[in-house]
PDB file of N, CA and C in Angstrom:
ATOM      1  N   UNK A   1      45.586  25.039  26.679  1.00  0.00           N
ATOM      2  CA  UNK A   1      47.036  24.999  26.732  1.00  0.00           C
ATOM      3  C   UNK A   1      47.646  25.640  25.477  1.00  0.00           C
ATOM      4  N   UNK A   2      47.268  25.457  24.517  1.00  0.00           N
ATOM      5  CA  UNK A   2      47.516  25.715  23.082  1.00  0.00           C
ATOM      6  C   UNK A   2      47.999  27.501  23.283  1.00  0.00           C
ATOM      7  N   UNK A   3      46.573  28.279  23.701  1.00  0.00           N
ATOM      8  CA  UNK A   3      46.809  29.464  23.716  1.00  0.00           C
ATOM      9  C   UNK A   3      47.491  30.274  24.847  1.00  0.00           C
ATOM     10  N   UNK A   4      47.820  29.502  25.898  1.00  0.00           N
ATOM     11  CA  UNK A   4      48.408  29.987  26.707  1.00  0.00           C
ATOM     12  C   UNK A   4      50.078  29.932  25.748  1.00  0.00           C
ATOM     13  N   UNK A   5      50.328  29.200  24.824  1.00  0.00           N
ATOM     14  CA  UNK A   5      51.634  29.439  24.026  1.00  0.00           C
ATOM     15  C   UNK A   5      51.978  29.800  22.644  1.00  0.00           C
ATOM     16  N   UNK A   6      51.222  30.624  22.912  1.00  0.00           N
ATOM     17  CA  UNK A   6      50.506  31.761  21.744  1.00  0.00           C
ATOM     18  C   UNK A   6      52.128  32.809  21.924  1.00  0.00           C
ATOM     19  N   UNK A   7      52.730  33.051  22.947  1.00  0.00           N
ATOM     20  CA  UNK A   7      54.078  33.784  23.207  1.00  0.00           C
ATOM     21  C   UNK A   7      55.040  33.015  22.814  1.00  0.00           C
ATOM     22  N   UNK A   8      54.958  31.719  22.839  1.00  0.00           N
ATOM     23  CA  UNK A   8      56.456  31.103  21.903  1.00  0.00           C
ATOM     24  C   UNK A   8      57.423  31.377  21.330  1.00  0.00           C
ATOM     25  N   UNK A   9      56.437  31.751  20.089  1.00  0.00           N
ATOM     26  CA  UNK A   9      57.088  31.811  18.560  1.00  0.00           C
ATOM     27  C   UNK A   9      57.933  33.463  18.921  1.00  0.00           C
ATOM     28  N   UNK A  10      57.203  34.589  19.905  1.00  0.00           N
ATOM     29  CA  UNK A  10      58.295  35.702  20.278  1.00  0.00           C
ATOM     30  C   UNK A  10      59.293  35.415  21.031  1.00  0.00           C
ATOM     31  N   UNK A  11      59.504  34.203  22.189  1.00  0.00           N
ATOM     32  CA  UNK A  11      60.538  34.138  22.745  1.00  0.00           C
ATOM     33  C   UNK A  11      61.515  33.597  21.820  1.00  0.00           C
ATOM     34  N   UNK A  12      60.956  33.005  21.010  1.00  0.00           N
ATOM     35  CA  UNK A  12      61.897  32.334  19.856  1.00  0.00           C
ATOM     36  C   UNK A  12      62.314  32.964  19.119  1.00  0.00           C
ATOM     37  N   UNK A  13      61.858  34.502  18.451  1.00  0.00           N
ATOM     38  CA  UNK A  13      62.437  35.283  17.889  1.00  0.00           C
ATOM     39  C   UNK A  13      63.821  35.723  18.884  1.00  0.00           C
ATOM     40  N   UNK A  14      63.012  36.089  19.531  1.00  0.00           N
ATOM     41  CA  UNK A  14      64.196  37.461  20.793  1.00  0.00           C
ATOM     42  C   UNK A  14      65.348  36.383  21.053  1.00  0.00           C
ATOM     43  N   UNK A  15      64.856  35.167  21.551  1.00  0.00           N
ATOM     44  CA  UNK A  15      65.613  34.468  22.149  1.00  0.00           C
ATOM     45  C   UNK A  15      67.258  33.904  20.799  1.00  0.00           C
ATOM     46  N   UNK A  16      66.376  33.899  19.899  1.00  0.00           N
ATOM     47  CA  UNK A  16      67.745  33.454  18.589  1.00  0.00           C
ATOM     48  C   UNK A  16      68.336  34.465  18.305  1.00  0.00           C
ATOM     49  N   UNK A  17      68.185  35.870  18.694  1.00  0.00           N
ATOM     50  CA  UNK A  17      68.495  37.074  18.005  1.00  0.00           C
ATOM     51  C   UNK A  17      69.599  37.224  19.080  1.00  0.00           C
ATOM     52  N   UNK A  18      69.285  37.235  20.016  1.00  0.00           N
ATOM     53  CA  UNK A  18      70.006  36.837  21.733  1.00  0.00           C
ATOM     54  C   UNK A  18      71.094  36.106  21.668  1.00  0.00           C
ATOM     55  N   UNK A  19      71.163  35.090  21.201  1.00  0.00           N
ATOM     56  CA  UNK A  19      71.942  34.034  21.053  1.00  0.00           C
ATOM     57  C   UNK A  19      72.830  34.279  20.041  1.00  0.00           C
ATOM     58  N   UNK A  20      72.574  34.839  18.986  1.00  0.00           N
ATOM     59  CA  UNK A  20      73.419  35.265  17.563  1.00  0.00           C
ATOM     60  C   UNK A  20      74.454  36.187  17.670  1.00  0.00           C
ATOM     61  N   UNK A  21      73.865  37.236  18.378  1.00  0.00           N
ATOM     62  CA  UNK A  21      74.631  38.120  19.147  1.00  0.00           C
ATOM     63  C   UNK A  21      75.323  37.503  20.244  1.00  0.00           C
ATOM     64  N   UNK A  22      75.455  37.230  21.515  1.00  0.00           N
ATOM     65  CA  UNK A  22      76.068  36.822  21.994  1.00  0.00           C
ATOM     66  C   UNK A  22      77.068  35.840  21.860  1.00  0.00           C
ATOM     67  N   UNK A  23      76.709  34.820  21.039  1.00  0.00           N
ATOM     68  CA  UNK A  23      77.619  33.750  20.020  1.00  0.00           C
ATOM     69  C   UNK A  23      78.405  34.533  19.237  1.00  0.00           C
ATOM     70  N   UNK A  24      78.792  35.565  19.415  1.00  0.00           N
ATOM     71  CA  UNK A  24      79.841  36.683  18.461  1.00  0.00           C
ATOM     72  C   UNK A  24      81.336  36.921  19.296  1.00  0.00           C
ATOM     73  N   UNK A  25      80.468  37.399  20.618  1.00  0.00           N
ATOM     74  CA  UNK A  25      81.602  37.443  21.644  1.00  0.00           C
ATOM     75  C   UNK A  25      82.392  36.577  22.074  1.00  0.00           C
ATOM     76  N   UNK A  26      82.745  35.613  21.813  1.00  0.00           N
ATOM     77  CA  UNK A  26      83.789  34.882  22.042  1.00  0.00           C
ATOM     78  C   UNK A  26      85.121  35.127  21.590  1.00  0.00           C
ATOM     79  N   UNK A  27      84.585  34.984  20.075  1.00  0.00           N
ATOM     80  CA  UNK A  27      85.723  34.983  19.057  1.00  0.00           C
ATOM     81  C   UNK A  27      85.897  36.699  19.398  1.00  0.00           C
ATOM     82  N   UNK A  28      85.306  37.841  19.470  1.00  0.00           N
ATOM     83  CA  UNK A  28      86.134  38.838  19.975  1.00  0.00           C
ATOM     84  C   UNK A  28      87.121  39.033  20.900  1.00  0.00           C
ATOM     85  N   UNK A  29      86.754  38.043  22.368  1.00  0.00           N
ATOM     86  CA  UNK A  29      87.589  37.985  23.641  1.00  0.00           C
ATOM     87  C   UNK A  29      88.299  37.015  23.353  1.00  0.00           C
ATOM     88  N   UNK A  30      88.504  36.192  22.525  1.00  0.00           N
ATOM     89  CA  UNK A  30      89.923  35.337  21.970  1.00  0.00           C
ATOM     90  C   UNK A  30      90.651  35.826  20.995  1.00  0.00           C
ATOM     91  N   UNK A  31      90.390  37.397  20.432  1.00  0.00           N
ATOM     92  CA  UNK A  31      91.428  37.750  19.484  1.00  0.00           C
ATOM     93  C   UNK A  31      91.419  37.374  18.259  1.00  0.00           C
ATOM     94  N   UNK A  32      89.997  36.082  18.009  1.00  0.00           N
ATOM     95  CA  UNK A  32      90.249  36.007  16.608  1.00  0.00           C
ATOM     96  C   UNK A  32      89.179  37.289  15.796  1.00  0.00           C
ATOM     97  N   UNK A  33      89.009  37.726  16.184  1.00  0.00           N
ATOM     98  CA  UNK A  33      87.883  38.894  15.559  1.00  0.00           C
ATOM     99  C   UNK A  33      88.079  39.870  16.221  1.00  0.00           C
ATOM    100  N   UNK A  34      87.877  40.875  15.766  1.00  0.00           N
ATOM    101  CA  UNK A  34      88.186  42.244  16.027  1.00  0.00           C
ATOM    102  C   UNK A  34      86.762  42.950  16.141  1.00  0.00           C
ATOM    103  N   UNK A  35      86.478  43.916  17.165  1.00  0.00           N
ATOM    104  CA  UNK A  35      84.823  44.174  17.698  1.00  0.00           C
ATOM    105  C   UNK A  35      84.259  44.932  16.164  1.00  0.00           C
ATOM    106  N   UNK A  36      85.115  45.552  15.341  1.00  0.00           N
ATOM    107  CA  UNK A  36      85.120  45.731  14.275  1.00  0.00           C
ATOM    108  C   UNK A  36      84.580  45.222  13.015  1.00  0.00           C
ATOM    109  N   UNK A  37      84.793  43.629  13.181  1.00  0.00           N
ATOM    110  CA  UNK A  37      84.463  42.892  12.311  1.00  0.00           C
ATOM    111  C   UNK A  37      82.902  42.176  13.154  1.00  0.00           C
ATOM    112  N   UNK A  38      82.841  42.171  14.239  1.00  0.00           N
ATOM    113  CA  UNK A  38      81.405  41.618  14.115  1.00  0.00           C
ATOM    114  C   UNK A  38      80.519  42.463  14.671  1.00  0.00           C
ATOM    115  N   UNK A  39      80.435  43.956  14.065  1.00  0.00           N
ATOM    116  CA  UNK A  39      79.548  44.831  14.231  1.00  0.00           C
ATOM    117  C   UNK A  39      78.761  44.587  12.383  1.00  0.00           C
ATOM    118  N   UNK A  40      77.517  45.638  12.647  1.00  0.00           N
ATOM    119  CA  UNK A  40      76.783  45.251  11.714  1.00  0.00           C
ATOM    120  C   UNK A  40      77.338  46.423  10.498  1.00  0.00           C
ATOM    121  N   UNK A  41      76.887  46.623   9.123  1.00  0.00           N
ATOM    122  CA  UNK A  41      77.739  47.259   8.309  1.00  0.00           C
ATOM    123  C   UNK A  41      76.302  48.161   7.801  1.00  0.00           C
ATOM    124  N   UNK A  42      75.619  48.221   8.908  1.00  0.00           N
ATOM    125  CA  UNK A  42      73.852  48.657   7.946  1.00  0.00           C
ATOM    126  C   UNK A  42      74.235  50.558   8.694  1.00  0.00           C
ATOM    127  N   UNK A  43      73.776  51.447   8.143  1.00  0.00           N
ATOM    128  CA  UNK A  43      73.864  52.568   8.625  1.00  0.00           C
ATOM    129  C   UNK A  43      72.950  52.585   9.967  1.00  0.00           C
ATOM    130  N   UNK A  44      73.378  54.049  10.428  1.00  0.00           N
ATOM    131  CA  UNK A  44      72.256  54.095  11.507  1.00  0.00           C
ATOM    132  C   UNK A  44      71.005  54.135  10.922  1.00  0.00           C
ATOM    133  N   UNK A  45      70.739  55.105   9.914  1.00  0.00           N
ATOM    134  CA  UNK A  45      69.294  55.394   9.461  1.00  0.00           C
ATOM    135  C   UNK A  45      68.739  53.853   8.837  1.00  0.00           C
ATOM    136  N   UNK A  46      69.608  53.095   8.566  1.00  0.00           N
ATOM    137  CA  UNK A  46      69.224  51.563   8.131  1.00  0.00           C
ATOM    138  C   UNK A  46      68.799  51.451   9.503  1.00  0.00           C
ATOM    139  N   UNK A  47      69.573  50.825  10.301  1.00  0.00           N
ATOM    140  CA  UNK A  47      69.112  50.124  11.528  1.00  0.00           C
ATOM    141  C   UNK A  47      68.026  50.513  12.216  1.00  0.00           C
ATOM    142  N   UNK A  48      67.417  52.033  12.200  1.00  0.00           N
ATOM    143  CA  UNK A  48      66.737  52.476  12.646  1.00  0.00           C
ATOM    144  C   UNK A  48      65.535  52.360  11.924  1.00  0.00           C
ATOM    145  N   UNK A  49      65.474  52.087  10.704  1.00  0.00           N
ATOM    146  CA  UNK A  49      64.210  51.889   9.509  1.00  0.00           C
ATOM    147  C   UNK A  49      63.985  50.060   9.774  1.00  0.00           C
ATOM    148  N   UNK A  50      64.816  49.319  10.315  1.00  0.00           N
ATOM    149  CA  UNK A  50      64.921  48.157  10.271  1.00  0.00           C
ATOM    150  C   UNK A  50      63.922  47.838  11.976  1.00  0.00           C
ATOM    151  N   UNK A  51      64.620  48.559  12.699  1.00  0.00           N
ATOM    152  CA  UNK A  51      64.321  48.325  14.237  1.00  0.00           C
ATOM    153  C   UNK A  51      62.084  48.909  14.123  1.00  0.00           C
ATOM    154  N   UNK A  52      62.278  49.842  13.197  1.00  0.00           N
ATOM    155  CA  UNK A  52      61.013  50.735  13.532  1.00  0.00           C
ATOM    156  C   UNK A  52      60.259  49.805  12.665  1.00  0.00           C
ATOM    157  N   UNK A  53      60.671  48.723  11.729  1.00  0.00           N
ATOM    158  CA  UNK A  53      60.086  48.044  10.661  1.00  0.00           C
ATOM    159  C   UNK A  53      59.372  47.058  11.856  1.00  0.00           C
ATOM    160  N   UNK A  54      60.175  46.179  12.408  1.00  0.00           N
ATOM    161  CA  UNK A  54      60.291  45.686  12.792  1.00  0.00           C
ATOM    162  C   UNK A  54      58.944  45.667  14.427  1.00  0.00           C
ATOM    163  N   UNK A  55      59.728  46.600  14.793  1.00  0.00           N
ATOM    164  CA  UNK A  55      58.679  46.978  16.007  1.00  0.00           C
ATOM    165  C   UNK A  55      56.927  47.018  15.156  1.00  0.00           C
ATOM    166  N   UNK A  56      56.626  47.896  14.357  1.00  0.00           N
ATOM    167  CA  UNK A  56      55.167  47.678  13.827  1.00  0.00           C
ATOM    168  C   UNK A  56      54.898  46.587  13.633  1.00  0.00           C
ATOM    169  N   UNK A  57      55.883  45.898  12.740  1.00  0.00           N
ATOM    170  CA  UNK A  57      55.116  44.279  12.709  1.00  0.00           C
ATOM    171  C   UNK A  57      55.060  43.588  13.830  1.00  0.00           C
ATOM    172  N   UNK A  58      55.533  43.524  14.802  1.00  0.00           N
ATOM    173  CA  UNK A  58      55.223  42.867  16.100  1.00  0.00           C
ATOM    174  C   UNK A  58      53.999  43.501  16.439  1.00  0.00           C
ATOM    175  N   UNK A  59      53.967  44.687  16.384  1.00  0.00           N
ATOM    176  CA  UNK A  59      52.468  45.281  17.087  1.00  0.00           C
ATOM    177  C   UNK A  59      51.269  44.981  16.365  1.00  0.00           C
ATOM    178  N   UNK A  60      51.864  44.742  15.475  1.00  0.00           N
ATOM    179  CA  UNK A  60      50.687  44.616  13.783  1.00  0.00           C
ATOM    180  C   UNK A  60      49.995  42.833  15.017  1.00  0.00           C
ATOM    181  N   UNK A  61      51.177  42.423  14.585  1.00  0.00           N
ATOM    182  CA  UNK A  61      50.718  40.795  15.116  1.00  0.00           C
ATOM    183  C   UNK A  61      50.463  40.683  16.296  1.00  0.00           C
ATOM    184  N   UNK A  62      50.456  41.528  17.319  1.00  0.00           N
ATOM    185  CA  UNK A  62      50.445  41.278  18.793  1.00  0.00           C
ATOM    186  C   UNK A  62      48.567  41.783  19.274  1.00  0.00           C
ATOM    187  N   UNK A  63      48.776  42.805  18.393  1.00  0.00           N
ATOM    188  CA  UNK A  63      47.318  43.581  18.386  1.00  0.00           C
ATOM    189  C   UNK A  63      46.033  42.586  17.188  1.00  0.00           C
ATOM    190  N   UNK A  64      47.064  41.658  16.272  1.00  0.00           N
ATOM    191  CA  UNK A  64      45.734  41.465  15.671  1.00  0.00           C
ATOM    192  C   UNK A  64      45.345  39.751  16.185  1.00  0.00           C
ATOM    193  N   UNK A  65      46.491  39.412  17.013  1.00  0.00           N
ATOM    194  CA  UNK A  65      46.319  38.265  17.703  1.00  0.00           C
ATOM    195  C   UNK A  65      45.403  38.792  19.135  1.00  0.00           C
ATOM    196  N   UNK A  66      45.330  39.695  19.629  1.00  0.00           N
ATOM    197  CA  UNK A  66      44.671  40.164  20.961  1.00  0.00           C
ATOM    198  C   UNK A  66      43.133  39.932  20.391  1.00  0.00           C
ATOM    199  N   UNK A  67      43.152  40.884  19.010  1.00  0.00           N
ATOM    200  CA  UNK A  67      41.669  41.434  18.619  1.00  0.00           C
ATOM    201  C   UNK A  67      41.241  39.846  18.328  1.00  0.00           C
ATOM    202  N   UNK A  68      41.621  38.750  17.836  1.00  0.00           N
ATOM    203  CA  UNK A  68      41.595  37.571  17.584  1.00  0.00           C
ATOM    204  C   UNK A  68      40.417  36.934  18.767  1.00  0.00           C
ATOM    205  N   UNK A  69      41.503  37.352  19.743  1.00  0.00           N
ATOM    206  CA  UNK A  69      41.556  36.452  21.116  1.00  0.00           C
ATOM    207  C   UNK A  69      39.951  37.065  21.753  1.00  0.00           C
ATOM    208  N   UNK A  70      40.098  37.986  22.110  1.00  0.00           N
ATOM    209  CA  UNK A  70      38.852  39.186  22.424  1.00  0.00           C
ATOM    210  C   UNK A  70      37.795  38.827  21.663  1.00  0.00           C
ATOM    211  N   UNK A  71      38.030  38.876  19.961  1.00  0.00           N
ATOM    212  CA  UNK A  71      36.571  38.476  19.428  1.00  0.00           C
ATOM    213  C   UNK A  71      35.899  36.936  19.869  1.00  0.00           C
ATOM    214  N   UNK A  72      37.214  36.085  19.952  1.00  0.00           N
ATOM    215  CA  UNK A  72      36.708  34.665  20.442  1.00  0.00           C
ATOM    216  C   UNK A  72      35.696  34.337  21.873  1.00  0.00           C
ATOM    217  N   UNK A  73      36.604  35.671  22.584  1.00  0.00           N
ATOM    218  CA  UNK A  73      35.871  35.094  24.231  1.00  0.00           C
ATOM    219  C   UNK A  73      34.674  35.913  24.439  1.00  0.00           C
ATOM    220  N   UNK A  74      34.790  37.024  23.291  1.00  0.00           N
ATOM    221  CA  UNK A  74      33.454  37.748  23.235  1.00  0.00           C
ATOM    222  C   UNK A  74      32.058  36.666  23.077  1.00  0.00           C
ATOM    223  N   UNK A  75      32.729  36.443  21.967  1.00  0.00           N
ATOM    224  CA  UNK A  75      31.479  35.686  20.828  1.00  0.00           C
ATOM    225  C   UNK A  75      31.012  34.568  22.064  1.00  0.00           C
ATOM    226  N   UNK A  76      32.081  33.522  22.757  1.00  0.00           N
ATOM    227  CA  UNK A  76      31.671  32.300  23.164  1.00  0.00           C
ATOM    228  C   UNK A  76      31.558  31.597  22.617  1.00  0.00           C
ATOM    229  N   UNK A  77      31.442  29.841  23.564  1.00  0.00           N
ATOM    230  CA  UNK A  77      31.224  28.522  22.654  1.00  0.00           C
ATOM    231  C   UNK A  77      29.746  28.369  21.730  1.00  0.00           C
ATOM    232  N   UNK A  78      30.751  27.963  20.931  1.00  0.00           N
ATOM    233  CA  UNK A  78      29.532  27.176  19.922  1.00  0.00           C
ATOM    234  C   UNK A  78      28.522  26.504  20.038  1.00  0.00           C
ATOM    235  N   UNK A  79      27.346  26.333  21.291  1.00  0.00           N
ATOM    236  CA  UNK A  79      27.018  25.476  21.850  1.00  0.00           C
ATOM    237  C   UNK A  79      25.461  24.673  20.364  1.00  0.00           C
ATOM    238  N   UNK A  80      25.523  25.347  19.840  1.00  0.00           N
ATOM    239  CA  UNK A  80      24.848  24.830  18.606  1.00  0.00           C
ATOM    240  C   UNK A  80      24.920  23.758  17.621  1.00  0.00           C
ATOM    241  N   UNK A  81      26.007  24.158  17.548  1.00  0.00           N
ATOM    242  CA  UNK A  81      26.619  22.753  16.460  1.00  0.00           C
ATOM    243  C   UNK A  81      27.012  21.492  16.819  1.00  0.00           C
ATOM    244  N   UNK A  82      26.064  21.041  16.034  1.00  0.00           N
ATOM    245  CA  UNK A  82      26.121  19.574  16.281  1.00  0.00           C
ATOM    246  C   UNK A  82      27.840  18.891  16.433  1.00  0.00           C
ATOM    247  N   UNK A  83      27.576  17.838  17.474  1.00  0.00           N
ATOM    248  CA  UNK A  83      29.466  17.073  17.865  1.00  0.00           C
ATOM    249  C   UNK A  83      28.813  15.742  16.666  1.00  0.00           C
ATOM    250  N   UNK A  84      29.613  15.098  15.732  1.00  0.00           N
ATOM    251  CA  UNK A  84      29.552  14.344  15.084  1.00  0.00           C
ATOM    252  C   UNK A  84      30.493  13.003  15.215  1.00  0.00           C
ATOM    253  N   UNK A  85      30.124  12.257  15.990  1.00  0.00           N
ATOM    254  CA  UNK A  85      30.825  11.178  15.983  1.00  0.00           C
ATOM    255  C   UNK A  85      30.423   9.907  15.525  1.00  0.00           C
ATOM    256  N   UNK A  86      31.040   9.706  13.970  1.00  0.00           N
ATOM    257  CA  UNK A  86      30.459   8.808  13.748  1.00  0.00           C
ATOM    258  C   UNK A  86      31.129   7.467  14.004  1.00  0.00           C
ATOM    259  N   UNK A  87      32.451   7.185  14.607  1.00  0.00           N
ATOM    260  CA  UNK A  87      32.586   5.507  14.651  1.00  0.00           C
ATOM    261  C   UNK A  87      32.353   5.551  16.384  1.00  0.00           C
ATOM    262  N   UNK A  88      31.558   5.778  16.791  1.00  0.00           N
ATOM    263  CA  UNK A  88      30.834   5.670  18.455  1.00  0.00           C
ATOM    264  C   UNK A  88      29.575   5.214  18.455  1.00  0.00           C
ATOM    265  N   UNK A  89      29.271   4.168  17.435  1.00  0.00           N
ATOM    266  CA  UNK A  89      27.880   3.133  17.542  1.00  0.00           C
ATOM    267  C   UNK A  89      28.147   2.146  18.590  1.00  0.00           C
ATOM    268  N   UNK A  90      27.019   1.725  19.039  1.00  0.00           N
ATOM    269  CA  UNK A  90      27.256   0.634  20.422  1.00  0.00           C
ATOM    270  C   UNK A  90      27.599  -0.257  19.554  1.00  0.00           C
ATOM    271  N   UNK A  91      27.538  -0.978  20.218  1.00  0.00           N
ATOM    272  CA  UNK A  91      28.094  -3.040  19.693  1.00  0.00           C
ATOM    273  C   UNK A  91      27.185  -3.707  19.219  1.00  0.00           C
ATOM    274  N   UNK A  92      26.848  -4.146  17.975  1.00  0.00           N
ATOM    275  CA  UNK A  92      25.561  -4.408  17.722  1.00  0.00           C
ATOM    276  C   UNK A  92      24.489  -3.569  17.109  1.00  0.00           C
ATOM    277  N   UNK A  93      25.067  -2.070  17.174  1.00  0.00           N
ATOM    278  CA  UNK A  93      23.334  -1.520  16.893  1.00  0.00           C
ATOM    279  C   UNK A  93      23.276  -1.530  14.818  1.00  0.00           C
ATOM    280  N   UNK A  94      22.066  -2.049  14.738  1.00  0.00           N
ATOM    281  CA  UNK A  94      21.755  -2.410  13.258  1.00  0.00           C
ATOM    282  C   UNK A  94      21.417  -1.041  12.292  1.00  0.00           C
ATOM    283  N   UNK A  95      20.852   0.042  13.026  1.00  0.00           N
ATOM    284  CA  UNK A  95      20.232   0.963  12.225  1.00  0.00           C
ATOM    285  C   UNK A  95      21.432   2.178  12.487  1.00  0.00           C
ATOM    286  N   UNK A  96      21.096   3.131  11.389  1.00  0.00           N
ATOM    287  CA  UNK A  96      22.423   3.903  11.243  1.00  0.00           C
ATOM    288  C   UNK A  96      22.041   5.129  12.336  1.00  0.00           C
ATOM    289  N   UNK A  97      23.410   5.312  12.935  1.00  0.00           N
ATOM    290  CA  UNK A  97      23.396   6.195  13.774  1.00  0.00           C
ATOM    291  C   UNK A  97      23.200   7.501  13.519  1.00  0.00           C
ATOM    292  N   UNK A  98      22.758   8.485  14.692  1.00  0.00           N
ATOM    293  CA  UNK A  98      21.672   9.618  14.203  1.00  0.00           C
ATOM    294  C   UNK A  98      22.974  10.384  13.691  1.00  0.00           C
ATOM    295  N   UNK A  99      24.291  10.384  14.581  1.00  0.00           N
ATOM    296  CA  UNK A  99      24.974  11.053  13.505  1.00  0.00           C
ATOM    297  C   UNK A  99      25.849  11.040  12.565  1.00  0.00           C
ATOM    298  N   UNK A 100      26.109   9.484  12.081  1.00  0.00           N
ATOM    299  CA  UNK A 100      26.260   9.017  10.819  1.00  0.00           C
ATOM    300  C   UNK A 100      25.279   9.291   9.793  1.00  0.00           C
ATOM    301  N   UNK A 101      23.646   9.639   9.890  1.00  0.00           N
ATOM    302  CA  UNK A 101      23.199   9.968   8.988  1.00  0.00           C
ATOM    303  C   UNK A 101      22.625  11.401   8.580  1.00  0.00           C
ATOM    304  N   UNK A 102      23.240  12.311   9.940  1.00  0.00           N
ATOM    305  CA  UNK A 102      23.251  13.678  10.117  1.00  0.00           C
ATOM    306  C   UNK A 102      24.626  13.803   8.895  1.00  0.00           C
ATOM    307  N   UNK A 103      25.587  13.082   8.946  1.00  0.00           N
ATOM    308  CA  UNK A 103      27.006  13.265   7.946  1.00  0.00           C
ATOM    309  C   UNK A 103      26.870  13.368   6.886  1.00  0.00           C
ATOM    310  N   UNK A 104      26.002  12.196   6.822  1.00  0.00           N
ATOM    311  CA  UNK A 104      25.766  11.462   5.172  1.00  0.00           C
ATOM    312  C   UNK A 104      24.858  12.773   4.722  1.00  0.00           C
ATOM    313  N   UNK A 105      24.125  13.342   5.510  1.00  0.00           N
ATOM    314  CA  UNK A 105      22.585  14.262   5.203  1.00  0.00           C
ATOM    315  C   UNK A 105      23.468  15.622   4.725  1.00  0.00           C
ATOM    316  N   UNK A 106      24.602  15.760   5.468  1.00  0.00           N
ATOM    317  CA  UNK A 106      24.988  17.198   5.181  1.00  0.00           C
ATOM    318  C   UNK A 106      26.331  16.678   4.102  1.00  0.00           C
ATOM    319  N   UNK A 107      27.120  15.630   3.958  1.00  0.00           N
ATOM    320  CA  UNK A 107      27.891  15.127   2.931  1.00  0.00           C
ATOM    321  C   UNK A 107      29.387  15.710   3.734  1.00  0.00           C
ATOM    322  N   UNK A 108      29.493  15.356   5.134  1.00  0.00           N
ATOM    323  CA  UNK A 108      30.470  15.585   5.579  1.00  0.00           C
ATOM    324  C   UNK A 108      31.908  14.797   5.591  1.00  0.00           C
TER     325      UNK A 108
END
């Protein structure tokens, strides 16, 4: 479940950027702001160094979250390593459990 919401944190970008902007237009269509005043004051060649900034780092993160994902399902489970549970002793048992002293052995 976790990684199926691995897209979140982008709808949450787009989605507040969405909202910021649109939360502008009001006060234009009521006259208290002028379309003037809630345009941005960055040049084009700004906006365009900003937008192109912008776009790489998404790809930066989109591509190094893929390569992430890919190396994981490449590789496969861990089926090696020991599961360590140590407060899962039966009721009663006197001698220390194999992996309470697998813990103690590695100082986990």
């Amino acid at each position: 479940f976790t990684i199926l919401c691995g897209f979140l944190p982008y709808i949450a970008v787009w989605t507040g950027w969405w909202t910021r902007e649109v939360g502008r237009q009001p006060w234009v269509v009521y006259g208290m702001m002028t379309s003037a005043q809630g345009t941005s004051i960055m040049s084009t060649a700004q906006e365009i160094f900003w937008m192109v900034g912008y776009l790489g780092f998404e790809l930066l993160v989109w591509g190094g979250t893929w390569y992430f994902f890919a190396k994981v399902v490449r590789k496969g489970p861990d089926m090696d390593s020991p599961v360590v549970r140590v407060a899962q002793q039966a009721p009663g048992h006197t001698e220390p459990h194999a992996a309470l002293a697998y813990a103690k052995a590695n100082k986990i």
